[in-house]
Protein backbone atom coordinates (compact mmCIF):
# COMPACT_ATOMS: atom_id res chain seq x y z
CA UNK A 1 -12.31 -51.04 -0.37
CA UNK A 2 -12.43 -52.64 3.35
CA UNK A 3 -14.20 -50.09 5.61
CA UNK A 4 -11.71 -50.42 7.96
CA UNK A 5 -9.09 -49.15 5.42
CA UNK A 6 -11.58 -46.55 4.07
CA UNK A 7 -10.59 -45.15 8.11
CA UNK A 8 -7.22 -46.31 8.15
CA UNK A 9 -5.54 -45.58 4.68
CA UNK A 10 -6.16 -41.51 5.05
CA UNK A 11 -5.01 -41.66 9.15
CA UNK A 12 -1.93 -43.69 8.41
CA UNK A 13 -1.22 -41.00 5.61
CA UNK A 14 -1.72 -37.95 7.64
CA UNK A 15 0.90 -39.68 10.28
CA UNK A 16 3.30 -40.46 7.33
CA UNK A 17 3.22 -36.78 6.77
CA UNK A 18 3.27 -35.01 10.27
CA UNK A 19 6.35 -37.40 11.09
CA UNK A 20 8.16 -36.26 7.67
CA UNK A 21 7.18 -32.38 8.01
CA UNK A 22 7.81 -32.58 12.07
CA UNK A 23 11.13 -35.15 11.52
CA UNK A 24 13.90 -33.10 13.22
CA UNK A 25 11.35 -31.01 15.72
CA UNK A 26 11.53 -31.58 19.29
CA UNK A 27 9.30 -30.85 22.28
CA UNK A 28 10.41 -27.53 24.62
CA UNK A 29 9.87 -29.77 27.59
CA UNK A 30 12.80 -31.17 29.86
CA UNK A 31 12.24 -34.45 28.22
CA UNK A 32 12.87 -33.31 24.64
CA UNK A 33 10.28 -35.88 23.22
CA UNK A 34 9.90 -36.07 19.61
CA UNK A 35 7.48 -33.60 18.04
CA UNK A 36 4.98 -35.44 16.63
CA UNK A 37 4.38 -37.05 19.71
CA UNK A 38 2.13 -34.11 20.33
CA UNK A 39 -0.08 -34.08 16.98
CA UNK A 40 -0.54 -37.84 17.67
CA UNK A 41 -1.49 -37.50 21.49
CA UNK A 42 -4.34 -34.47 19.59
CA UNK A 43 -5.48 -37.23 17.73
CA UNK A 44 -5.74 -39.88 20.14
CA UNK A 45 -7.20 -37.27 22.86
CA UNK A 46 -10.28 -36.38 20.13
CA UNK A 47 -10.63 -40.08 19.48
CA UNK A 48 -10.56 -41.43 23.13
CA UNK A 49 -11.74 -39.11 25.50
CA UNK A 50 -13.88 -36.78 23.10
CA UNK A 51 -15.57 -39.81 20.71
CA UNK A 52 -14.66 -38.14 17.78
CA UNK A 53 -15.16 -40.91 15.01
CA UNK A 54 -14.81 -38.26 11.94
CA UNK A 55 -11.55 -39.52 9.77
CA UNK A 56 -11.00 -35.82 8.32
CA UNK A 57 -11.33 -34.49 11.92
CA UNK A 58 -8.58 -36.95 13.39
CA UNK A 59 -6.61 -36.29 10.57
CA UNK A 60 -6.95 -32.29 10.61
CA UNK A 61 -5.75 -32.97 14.24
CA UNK A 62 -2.16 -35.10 13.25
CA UNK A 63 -1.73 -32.37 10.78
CA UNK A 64 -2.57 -29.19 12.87
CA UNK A 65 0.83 -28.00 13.20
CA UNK A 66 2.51 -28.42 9.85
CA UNK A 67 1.34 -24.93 8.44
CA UNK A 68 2.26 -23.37 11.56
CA UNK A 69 5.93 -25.19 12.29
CA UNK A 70 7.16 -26.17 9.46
CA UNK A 71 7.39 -25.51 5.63
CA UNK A 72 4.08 -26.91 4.40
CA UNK A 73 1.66 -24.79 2.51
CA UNK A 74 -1.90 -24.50 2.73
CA UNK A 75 -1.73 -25.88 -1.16
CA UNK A 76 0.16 -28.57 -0.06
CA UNK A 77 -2.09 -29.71 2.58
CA UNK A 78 -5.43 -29.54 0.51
CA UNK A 79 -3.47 -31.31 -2.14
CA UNK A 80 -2.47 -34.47 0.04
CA UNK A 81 -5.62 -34.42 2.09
CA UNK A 82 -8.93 -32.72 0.48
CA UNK A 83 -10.33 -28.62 1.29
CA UNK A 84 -11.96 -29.67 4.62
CA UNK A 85 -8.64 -31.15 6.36
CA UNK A 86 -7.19 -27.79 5.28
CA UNK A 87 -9.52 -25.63 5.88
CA UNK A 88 -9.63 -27.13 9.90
CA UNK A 89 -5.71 -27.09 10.38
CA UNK A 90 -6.06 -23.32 9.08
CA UNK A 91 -8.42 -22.46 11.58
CA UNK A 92 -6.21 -23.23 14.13
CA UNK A 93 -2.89 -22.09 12.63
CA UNK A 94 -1.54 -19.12 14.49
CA UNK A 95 0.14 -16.31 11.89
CA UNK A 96 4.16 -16.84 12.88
CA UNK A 97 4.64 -12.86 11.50
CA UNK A 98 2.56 -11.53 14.73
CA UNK A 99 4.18 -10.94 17.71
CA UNK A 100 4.00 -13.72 20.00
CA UNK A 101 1.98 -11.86 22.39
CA UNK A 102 -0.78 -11.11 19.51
CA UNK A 103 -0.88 -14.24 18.61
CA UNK A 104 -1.96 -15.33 22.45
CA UNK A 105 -4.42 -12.49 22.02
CA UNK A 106 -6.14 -13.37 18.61
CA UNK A 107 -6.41 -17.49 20.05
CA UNK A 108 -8.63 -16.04 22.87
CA UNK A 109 -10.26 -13.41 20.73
CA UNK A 110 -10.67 -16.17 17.81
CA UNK A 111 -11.91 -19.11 20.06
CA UNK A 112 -15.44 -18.42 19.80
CA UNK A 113 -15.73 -18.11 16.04
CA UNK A 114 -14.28 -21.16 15.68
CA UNK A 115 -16.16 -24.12 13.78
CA UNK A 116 -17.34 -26.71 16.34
CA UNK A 117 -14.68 -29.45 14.91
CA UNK A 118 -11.86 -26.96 15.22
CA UNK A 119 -13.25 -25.93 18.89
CA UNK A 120 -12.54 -30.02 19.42
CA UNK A 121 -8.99 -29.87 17.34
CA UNK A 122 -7.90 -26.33 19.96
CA UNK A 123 -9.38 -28.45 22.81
CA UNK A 124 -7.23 -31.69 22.39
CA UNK A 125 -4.73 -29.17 21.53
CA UNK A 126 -4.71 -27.09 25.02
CA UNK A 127 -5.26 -30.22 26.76
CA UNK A 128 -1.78 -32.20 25.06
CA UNK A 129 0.09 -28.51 25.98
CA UNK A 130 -1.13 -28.00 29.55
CA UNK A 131 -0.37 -31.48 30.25
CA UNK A 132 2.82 -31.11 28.72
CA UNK A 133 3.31 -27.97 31.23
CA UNK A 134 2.82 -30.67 34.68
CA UNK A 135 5.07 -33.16 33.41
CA UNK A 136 7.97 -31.79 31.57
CA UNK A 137 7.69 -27.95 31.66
CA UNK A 138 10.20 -26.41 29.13
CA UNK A 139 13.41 -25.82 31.64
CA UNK A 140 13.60 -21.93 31.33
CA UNK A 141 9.56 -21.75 32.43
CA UNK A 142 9.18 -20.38 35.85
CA UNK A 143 6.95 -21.50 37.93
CA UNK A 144 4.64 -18.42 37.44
CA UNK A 145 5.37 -18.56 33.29
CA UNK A 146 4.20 -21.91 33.92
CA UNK A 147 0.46 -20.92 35.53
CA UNK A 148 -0.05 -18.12 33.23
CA UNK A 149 0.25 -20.40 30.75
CA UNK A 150 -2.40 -22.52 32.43
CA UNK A 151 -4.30 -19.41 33.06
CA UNK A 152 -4.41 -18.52 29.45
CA UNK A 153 -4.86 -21.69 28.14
CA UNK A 154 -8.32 -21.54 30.71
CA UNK A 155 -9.18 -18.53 28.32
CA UNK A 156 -8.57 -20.11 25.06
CA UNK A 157 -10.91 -22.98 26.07
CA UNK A 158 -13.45 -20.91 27.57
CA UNK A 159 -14.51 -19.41 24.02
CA UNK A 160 -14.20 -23.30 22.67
CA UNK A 161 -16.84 -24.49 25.27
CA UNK A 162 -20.07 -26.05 24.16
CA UNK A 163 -18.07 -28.13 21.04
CA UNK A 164 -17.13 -31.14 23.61
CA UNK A 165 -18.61 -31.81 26.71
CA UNK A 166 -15.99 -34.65 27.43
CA UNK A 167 -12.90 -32.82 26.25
CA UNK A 168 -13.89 -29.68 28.49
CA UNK A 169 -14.53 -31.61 31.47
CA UNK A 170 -11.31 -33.27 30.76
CA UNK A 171 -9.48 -30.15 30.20
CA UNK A 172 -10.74 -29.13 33.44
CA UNK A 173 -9.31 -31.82 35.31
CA UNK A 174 -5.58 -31.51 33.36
CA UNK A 175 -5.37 -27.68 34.24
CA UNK A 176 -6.50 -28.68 37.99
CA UNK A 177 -4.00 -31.41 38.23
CA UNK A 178 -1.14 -29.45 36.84
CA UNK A 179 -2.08 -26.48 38.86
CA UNK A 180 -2.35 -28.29 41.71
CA UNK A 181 1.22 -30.11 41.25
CA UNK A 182 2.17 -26.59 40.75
CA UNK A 183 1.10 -25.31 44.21
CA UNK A 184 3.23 -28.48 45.39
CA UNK A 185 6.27 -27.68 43.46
């Protein structure tokens, strides 16, 4: 097999499935953008601005939602894509019977036990969402919803620090930005 497909073949599949799983899911934001926008921008974020050149990584990342939004099993996941790729997108799944306010809790409490490649995955993952937050805020955020979110999203990351230098710093400068057009707003 062509190296190139040896990359390819398992990325294009992990698309094939996010876009199935995430098919009638839209964005909260004003703009109402397709769902799997979001696992792909994770992706492309790890790949791009964080060098991430591991295939199961990249693919953990399309995936990381499908366990926590939609109807896919953990079984399901390691069947289609191997234990590691499953393993990372449970790492990062959030447990959907816990208040919402525990679950906000646990990702800060959680963040620093976190294996370095799904530090990366919650990094690309924070910086997709607080992005997100500047340019099409979900229209029933307030203003002040809308930093606390920032603000927490600060805390998640804190505890994922030391996985990618180039992801932080770019976190950094999302949350600033957005904060800053914030202030303006």
């Amino acid at each position: 097999m062509d190296a190139n497909l040896d990359v390819l073949a398992p990325l294009l599949a992990a698309l094939r499935f996010a876009a199935e799983k995430h098919r009638s899911q839209k964005r909260k934001g004003t703009d109402a953008s397709p769902y799997i926008n979001h696992p792909i921008e994770v992706a492309e974020l790890l790949a791009r601005v964080g060098g991430v050149r591991d295939v199961e990584l990249l693919a953990a990342a399309i995936l990381h939602d499908t366990i926590e939004d939609t109807e896919t099993t953990p079984d399901e996941l390691e069947a289609a894509f191997g234990a590691r790729v499953c393993c990372l997108v449970a790492e990062v799944t959030d447990d959907k019977s816990l208040p919402k306010a525990e679950r906000k809790k646990l990702q800060e409490e959680h963040a620093p036990q976190l294996s370095r490649d799904a530090k990366q995955l919650k990094l690309g993952d924070k910086i997709s969402n607080v992005r997100e937050i500047g340019a099409a805020p979900p229209a029933d955020w307030s203003l002040e919803r809308r930093r606390e979110y920032i603000a927490w999203a600060r805390s998640v990351v804190d505890g994922c620090r030391g996985a990618n230098a180039a992801l932080e710093r770019h976190f950094d400068s999302i949350a600033a930005e957005t904060e800053a057009a914030l202030i303006r707003t």
